[in-house]
C-alpha atoms as a PDB file:
ATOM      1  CA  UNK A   1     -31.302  13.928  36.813  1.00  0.00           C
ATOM      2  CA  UNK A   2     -28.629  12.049  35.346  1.00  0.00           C
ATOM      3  CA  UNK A   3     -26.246  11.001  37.814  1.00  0.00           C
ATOM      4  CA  UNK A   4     -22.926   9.070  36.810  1.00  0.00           C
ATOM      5  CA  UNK A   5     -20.073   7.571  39.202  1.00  0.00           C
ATOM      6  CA  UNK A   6     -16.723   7.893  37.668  1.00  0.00           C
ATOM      7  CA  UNK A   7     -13.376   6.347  38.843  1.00  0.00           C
ATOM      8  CA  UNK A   8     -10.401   8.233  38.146  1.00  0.00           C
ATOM      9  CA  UNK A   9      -7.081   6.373  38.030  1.00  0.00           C
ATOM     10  CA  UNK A  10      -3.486   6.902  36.611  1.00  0.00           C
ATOM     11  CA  UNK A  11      -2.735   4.167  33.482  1.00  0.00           C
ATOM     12  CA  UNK A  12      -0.244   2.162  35.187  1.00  0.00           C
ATOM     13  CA  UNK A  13      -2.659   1.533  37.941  1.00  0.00           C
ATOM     14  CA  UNK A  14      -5.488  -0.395  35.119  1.00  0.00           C
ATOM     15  CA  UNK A  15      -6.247  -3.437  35.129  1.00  0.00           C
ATOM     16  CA  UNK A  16      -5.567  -5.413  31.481  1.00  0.00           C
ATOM     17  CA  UNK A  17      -8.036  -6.794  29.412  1.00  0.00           C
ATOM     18  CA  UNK A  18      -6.128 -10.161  29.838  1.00  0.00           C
ATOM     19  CA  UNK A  19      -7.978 -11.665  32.652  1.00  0.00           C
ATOM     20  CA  UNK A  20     -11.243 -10.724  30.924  1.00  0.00           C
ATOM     21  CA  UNK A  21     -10.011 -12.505  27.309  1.00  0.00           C
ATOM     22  CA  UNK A  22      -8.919 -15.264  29.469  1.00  0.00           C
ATOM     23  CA  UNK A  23     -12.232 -16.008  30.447  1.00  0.00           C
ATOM     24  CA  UNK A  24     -13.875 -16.178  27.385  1.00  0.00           C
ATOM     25  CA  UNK A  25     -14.227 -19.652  25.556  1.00  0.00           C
ATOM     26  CA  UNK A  26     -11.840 -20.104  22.618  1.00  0.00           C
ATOM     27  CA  UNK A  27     -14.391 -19.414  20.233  1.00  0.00           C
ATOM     28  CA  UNK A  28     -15.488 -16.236  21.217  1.00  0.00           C
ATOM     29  CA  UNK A  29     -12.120 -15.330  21.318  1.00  0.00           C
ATOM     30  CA  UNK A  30     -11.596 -16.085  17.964  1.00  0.00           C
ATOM     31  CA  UNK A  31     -15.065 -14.297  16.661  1.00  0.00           C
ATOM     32  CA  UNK A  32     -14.004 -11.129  18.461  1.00  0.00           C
ATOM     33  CA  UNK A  33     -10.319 -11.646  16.337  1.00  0.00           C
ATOM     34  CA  UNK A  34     -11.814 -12.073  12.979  1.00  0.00           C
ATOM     35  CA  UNK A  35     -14.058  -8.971  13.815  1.00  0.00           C
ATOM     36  CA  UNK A  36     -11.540  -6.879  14.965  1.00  0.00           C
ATOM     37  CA  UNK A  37      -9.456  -7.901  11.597  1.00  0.00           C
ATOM     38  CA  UNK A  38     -12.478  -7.387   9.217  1.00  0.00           C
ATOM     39  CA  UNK A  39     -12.684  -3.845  10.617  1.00  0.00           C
ATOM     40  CA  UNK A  40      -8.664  -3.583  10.148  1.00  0.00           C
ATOM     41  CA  UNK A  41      -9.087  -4.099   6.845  1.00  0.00           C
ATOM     42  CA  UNK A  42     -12.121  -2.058   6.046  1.00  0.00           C
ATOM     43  CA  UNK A  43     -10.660   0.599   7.564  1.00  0.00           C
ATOM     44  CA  UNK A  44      -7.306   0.642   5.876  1.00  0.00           C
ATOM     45  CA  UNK A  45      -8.300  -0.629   2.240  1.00  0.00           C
ATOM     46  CA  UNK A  46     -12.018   1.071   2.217  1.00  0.00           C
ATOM     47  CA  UNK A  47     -13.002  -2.998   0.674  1.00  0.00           C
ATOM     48  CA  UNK A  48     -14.649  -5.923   2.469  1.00  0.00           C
ATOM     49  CA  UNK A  49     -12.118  -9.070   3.120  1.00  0.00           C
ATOM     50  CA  UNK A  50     -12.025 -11.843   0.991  1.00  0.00           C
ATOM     51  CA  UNK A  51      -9.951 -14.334  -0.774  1.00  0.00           C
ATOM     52  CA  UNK A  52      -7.121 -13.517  -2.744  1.00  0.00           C
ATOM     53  CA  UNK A  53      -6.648 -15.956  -4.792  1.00  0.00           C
ATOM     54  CA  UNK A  54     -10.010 -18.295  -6.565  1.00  0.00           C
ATOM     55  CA  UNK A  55      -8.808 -21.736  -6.662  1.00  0.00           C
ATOM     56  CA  UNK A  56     -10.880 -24.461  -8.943  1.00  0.00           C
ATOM     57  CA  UNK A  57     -10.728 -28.090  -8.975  1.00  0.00           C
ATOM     58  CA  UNK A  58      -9.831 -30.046 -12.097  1.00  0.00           C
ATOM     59  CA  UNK A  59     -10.901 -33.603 -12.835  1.00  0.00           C
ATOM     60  CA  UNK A  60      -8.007 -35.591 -14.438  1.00  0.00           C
ATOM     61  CA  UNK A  61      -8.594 -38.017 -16.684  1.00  0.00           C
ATOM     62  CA  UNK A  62      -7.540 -41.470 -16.048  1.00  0.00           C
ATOM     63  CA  UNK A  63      -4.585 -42.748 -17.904  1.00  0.00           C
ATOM     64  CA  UNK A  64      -4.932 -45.745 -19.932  1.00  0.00           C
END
């Protein structure tokens, strides 16, 4: 038998995720914003993030 508790309370009455995300270390905090972003933009745009632009680096020669 599967037995479940559940809470019932009206939306004003919740508690925030704040104190929870205030917990976490700044690093997790930032993983969980670059995951929530990648799935943003796989969502909306059906493609995987990446770079926009592809940047190379030249060698100049030396003047004489």
């Amino acid at each position: 038998m599967n037995k479940q508790a559940i809470k019932k309370s009206k939306i004003q009455e919740q508690e925030t995720d704040f104190k929870f995300w205030q917990t976490q270390s700044y690093e997790a905090r930032l993983e969980a914003l670059e995951q929530i972003r990648t799935d943003y933009i796989l969502w909306k745009y059906h493609v995987e993030p990446r770079f926009q632009r592809i940047y190379r680096v030249v060698k100049l020669k030396d003047k004489p």
